[in-house]
N, C-alpha and C. Protein backbone atom coordinates (compact mmCIF):
# COMPACT_ATOMS: atom_id res chain seq x y z
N UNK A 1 0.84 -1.17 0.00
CA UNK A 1 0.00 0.00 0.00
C UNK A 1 0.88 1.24 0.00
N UNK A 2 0.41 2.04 -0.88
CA UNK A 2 1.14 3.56 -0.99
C UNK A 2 0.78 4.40 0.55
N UNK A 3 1.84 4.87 0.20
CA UNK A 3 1.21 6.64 1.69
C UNK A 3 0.85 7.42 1.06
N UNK A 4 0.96 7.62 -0.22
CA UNK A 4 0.96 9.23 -0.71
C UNK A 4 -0.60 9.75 -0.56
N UNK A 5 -0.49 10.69 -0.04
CA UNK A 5 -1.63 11.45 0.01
C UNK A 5 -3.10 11.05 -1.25
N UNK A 6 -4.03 11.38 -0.64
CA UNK A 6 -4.98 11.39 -1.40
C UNK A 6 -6.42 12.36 -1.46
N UNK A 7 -6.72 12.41 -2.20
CA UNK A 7 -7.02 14.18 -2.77
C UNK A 7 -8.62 14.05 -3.21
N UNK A 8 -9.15 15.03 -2.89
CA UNK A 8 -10.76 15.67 -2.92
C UNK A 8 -10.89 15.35 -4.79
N UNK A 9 -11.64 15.49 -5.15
CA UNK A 9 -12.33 15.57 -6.15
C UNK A 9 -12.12 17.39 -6.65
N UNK A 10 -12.83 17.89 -5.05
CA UNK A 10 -12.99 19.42 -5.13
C UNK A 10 -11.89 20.09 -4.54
N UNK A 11 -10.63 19.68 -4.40
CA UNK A 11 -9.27 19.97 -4.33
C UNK A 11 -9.74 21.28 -4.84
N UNK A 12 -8.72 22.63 -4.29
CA UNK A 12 -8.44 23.78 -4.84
C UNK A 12 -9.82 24.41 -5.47
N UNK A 13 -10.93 23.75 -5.23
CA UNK A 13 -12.00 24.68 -5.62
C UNK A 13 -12.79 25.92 -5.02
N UNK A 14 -12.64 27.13 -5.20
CA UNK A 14 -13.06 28.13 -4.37
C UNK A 14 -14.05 27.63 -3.54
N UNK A 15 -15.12 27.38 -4.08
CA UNK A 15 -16.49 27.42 -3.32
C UNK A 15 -17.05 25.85 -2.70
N UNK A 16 -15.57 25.42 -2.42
CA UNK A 16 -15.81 24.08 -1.41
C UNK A 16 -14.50 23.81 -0.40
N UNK A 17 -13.47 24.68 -0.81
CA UNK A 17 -12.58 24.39 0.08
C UNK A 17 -12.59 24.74 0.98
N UNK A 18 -13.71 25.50 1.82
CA UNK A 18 -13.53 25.55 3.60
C UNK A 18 -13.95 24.49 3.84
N UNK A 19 -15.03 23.71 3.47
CA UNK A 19 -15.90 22.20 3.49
C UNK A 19 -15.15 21.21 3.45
N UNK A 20 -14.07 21.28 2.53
CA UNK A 20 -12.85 20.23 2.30
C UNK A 20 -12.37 20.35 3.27
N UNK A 21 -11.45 21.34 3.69
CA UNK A 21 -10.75 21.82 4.73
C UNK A 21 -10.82 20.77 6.15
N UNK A 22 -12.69 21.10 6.45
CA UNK A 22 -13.48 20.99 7.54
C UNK A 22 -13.64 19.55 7.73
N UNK A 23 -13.61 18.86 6.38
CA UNK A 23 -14.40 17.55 6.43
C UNK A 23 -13.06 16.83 6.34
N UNK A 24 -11.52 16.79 6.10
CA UNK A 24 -10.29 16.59 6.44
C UNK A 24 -9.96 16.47 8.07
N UNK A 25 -10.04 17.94 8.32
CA UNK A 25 -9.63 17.95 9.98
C UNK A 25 -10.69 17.31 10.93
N UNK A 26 -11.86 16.86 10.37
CA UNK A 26 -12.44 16.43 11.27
C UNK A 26 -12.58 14.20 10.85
N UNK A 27 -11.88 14.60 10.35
CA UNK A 27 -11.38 12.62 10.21
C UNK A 27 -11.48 11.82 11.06
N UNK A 28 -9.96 12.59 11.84
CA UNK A 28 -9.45 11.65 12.91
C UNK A 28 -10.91 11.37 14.19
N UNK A 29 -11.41 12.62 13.98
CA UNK A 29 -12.71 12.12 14.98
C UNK A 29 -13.37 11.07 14.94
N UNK A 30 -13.85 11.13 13.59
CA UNK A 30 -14.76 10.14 12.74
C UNK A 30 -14.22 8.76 13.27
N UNK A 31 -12.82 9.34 12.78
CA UNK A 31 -11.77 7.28 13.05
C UNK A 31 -12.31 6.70 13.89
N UNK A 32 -11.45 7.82 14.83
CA UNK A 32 -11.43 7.26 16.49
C UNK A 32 -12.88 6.89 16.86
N UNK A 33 -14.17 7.31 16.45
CA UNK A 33 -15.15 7.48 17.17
C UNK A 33 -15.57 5.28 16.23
N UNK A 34 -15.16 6.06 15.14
CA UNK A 34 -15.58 4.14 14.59
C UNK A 34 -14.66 2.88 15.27
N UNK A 35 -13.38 3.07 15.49
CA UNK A 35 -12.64 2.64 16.23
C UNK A 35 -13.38 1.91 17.35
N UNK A 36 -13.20 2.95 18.13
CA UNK A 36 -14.48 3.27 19.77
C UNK A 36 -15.34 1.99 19.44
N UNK A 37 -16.15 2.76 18.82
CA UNK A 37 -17.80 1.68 18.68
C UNK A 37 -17.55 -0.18 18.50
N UNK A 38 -16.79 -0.21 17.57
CA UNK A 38 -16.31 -1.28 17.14
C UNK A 38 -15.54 -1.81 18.16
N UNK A 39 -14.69 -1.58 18.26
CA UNK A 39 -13.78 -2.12 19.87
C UNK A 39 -14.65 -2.65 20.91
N UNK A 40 -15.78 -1.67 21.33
CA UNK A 40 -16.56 -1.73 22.39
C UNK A 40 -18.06 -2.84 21.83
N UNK A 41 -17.87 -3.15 21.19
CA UNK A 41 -18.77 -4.03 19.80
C UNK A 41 -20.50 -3.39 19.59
N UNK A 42 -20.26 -1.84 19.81
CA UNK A 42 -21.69 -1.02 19.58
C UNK A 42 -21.49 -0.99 17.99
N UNK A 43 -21.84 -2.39 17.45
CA UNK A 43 -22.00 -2.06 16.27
C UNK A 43 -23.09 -1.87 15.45
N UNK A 44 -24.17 -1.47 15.67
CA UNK A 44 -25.38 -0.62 15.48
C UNK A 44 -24.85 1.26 14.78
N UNK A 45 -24.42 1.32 16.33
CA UNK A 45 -23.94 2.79 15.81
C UNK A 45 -22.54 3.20 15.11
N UNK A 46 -21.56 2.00 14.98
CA UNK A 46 -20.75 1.77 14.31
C UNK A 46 -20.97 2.04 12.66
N UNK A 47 -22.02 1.07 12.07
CA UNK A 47 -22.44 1.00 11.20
C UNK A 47 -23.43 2.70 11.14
N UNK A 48 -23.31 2.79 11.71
CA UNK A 48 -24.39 4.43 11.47
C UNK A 48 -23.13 5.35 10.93
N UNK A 49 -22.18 5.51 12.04
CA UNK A 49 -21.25 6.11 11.65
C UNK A 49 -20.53 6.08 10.69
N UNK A 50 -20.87 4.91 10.13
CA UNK A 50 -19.83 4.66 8.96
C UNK A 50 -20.97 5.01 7.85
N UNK A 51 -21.82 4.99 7.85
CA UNK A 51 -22.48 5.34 6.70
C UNK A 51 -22.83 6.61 6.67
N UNK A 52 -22.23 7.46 7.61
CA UNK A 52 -22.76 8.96 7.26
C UNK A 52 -20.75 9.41 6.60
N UNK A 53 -19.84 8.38 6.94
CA UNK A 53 -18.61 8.94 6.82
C UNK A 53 -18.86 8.31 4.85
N UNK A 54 -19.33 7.37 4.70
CA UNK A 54 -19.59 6.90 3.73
C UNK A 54 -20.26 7.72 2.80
N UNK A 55 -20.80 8.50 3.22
CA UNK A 55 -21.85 9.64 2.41
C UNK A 55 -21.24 10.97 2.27
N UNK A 56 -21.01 11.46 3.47
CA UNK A 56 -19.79 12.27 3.16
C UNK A 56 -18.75 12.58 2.39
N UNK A 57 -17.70 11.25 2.02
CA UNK A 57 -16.63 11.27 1.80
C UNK A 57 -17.27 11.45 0.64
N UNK A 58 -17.83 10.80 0.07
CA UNK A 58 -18.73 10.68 -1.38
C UNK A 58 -18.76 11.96 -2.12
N UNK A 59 -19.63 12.86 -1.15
CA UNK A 59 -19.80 14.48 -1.34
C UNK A 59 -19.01 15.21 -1.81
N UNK A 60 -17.97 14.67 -0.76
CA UNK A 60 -16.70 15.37 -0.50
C UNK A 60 -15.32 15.04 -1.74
N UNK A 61 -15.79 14.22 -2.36
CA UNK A 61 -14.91 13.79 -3.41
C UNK A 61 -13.55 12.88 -3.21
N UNK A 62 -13.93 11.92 -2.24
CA UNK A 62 -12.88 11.08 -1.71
C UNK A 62 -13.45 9.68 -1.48
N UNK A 63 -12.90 9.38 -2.91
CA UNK A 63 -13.48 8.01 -3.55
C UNK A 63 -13.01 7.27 -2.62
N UNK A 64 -11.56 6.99 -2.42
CA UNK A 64 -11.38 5.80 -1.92
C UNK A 64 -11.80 5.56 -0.13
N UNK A 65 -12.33 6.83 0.36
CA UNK A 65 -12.34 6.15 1.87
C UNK A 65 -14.12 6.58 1.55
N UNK A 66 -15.10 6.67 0.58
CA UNK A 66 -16.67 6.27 0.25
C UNK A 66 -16.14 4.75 -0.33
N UNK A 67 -15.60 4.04 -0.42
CA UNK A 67 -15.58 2.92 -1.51
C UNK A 67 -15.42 1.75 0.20
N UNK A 68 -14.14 2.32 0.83
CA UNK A 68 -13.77 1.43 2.02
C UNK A 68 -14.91 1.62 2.94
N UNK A 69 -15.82 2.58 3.24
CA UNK A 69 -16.20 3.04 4.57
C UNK A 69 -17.56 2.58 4.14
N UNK A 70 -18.02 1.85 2.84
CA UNK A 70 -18.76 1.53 2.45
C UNK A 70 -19.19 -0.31 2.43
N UNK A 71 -17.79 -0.57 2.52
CA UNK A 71 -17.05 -2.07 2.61
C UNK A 71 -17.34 -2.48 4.04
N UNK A 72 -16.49 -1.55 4.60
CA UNK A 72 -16.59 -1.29 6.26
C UNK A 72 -18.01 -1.89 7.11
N UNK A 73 -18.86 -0.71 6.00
CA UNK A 73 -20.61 -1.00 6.52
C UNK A 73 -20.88 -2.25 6.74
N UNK A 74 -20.80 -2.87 5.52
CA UNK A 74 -21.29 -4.22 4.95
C UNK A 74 -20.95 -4.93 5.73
N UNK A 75 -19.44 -4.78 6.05
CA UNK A 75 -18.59 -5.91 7.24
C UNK A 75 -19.70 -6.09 8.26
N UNK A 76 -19.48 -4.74 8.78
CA UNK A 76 -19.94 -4.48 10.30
C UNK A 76 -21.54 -4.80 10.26
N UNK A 77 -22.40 -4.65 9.43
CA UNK A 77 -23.90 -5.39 9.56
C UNK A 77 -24.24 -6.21 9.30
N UNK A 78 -23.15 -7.62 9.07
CA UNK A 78 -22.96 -8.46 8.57
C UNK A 78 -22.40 -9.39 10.23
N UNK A 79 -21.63 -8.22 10.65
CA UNK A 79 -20.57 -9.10 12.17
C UNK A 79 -19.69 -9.83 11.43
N UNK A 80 -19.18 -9.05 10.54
CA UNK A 80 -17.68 -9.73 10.47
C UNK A 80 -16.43 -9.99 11.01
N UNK A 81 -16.18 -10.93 11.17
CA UNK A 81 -14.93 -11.22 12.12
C UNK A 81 -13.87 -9.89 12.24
N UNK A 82 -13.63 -9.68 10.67
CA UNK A 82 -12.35 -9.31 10.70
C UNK A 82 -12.51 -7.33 10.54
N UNK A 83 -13.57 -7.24 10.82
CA UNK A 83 -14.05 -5.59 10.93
C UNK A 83 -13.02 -4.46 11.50
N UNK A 84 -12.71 -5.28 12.85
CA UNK A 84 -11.18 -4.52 13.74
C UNK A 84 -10.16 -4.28 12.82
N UNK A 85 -9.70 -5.14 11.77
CA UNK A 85 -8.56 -5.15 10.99
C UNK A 85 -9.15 -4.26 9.84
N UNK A 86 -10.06 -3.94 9.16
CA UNK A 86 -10.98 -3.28 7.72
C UNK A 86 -10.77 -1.83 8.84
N UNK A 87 -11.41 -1.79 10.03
CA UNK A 87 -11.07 -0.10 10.80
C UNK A 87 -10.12 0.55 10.81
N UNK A 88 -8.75 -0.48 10.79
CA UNK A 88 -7.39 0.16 11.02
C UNK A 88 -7.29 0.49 9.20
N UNK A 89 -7.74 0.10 8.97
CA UNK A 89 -7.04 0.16 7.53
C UNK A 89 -7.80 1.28 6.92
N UNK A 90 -9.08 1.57 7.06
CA UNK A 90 -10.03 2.85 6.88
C UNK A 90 -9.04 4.01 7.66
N UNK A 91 -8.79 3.87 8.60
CA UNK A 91 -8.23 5.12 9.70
C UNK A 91 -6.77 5.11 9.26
N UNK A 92 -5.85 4.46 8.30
CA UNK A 92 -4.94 4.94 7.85
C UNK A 92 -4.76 5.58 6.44
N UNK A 93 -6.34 5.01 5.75
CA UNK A 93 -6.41 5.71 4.54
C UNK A 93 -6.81 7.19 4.65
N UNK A 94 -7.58 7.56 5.88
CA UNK A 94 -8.03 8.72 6.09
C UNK A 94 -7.20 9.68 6.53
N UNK A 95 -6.14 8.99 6.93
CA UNK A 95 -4.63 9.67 7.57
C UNK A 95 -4.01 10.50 6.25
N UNK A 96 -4.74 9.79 5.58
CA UNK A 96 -3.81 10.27 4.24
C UNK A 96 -4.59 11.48 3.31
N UNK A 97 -5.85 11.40 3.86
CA UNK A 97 -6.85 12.39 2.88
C UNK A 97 -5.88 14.16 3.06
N UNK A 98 -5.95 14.98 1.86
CA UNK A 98 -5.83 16.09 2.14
C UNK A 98 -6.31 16.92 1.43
N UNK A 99 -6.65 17.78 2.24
CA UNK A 99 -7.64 19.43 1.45
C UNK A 99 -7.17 20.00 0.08
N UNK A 100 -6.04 19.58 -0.05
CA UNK A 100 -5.74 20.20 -1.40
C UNK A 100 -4.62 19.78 -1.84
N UNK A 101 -4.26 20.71 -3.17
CA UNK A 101 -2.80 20.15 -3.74
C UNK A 101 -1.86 20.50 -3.80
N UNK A 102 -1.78 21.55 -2.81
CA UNK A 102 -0.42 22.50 -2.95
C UNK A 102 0.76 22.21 -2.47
């Protein structure tokens, strides 16, 4: 798996980059909070959470963590074993999202 950063759709666009900005720095929350749920096996609201990060990212022009966080869902309303390991791997792709391209 690469590190290199990965980029909005609406990268550098006037009239979405405070939204980009916003919906970047507020990731790690998201992570941690799916992390949380899952760990603690509230996976009801696990799966909630992931489908609003799933909808979001979408919006937001960040294919690949709408494509995983979408995967994620499925796991988790399913009770998949291996969901803990699909979280870490969502929360390092999101490590990587950034607001722009400069």
């Amino acid at each position: 798996m690469t590190d290199s950063p990965i980029f909005s759709k609406l990268a550098n666009d006037p009239d979405f980059n405070d939204l980009v900005i916003a919906f970047v720095a507020d990731l790690p929350n998201r992570t941690d909070r799916i992390l949380t749920l899952i760990g603690s096996g509230t996976l009801d609201e696990a799966a909630d959470a992931l489908h609003q990060l799933k909808g979001s990212s979408g919006i937001f022009g960040f294919q690949p963590i709408h494509l995983l966080a979408k995967e994620l869902e499925k796991m988790v309303r399913n009770s998949d074993p291996t969901i803990e390991e699909k979280a870490h791997e969502l929360e390092r792709l999101c490590q990587r999202a950034s607001a722009d391209r400069n």
